[in-house]
Structures are given as structure tokens and as C-alpha cells.
Protein backbone atom coordinates (compact mmCIF):
# COMPACT_ATOMS: atom_id res chain seq x y z
CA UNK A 1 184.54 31.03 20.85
CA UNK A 2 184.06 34.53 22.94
CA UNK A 3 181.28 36.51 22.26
CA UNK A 4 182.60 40.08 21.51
CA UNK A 5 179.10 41.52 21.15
CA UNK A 6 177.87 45.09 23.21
CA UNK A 7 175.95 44.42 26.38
CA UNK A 8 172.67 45.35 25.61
CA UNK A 9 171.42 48.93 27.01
CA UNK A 10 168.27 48.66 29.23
CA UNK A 11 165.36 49.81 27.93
CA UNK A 12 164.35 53.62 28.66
CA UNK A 13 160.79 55.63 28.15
CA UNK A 14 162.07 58.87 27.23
CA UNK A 15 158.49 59.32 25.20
CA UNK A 16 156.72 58.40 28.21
CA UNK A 17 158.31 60.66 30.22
CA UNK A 18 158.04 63.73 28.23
CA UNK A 19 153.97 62.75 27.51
CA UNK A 20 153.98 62.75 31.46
CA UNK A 21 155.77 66.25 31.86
CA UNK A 22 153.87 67.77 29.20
CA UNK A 23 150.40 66.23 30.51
CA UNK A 24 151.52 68.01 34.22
CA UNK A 25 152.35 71.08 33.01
CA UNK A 26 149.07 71.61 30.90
CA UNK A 27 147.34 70.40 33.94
CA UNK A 28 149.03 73.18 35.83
CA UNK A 29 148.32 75.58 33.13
CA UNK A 30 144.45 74.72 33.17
CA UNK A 31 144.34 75.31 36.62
CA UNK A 32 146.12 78.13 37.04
CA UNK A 33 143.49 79.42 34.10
CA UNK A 34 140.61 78.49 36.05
CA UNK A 35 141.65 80.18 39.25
CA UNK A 36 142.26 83.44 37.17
CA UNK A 37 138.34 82.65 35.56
CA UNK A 38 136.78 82.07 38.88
CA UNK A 39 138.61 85.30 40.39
CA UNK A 40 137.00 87.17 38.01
CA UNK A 41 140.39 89.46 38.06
CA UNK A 42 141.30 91.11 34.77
CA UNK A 43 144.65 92.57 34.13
CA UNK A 44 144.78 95.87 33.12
CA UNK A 45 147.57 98.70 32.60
CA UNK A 46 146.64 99.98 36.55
CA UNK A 47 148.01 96.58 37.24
CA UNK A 48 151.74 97.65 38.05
CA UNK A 49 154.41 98.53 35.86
CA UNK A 50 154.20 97.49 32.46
CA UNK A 51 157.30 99.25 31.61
CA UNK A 52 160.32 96.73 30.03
CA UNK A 53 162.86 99.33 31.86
CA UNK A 54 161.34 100.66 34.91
CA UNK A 55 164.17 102.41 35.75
CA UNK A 56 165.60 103.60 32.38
CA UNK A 57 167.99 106.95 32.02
CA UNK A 58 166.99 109.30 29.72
CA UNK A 59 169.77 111.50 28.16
CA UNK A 60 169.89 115.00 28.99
CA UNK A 61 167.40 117.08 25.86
CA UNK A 62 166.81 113.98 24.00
CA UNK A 63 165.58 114.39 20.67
CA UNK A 64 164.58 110.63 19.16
CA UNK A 65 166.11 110.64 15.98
CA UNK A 66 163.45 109.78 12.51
CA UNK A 67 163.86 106.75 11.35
CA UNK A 68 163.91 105.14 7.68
CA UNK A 69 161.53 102.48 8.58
CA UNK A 70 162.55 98.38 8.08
CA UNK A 71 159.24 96.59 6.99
CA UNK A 72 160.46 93.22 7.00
CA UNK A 73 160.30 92.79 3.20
CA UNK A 74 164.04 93.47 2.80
CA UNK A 75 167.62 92.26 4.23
CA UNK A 76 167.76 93.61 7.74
CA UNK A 77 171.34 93.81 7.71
CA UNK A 78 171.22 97.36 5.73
CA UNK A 79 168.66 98.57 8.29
CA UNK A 80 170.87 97.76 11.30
CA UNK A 81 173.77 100.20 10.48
CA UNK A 82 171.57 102.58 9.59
CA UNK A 83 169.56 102.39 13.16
CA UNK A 84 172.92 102.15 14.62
CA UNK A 85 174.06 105.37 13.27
CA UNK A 86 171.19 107.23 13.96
CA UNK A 87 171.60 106.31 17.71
CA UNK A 88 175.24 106.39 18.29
CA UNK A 89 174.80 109.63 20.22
CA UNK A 90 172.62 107.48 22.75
CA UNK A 91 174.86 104.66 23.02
CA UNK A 92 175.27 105.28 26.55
CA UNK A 93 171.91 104.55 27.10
CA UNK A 94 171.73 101.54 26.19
CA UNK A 95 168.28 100.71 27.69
CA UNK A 96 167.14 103.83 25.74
CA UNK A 97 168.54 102.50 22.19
CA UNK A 98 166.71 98.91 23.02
CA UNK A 99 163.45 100.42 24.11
CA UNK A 100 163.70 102.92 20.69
CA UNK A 101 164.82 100.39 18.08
CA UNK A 102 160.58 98.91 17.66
CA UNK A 103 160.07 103.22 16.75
CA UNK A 104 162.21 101.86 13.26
CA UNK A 105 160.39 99.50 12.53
CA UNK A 106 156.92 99.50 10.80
CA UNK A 107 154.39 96.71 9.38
CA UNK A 108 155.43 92.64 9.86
CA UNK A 109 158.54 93.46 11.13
CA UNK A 110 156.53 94.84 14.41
CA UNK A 111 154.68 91.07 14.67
């Protein structure tokens, strides 16, 4: 009688594996927070650009439109139009409408 059963798979440590991955990259981490603690280097805002869009264009006599504010305590999607129509003018400027859009927003919705 043949024996119609699967071949067995051979066994695998995927759990060991990620343990080990995890364990090297907080070991990387801790060093690479002790070099910055024995450095004695702080970052500050002098420390380079901090700016998301370094080179962003402005629009010619921009005027930032006022914003109804979204707090996070209601549905988002009536906020979105809203935002949208206030900066159709800018859509252009597309870095410009990203870096605005946290100016509409106010309280948890900022965290």
C-alpha cells in the first residue's frame, strides 16, 4: 500500500532569527547612543537645516489663508475639503500646501 502522505518540511527558526536581528540592532542602537553620550555633542537648531523643504517655492504675495481648525474630535473627512479649498490657489505649490496643512490643525490632531 503507497504512502500518499506530504514529505515533511524541515524545521526552520524564524523566532530565533528575528530575537537575533532584533538583539543586533538594539546593540547597534546602544552603541551608537553611547558614542553620542561620550561626545558630549548636543543637537541643536545651528545644527543644519531643519527645514522638511529646503528648497520650497513660495508663490508670488502669498497670503496663508485662516483656517477652521480640525481638533481631532470629529470626522476628518469634512475638514479635508475644506483645507483643500482654502488652498486651491496654491496648488502649484505643492510643497507649500504640505508644509501649511499642520497651520489647520490645532490640539491632538497636532500629536
Amino acid at each position: 500500500m503507497p504512502n500518499h502522505a506530504a514529505p515533511r518540511a524541515p524545521p526552520t527558526n524564524f523566532l530565533l532569527e528575528t530575537r537575533t536581528e532584533q538583539e543586533q540592532r538594539l546593540k547597534k542602537l546602544e552603541e551608537n547612543i553611547r558614542a553620542l553620550q561620550s561626545s558630549g555633542s548636543r543637537l541643536d537648531a545651528g545644527d543644519g537645516n531643519w527645514s522638511l523643504f529646503p528648497g520650497m517655492q513660495l508663490p508670488p504675495k502669498i497670503k496663508v489663508p485662516e483656517f477652521q481648525r480640525y481638533d481631532g474630535t470629529t470626522d476628518p473627512r469634512h475638514h479635508l475639503p475644506h483645507y483643500r479649498g482654502k488652498m486651491l490657489q496654491y496648488w502649484d505649490y505643492e510643497e507649500f500646501v504640505i508644509h501649511t496643512f499642520q497651520d489647520s490643525l490645532a490640539g491632538a490632531a497636532l500629536d
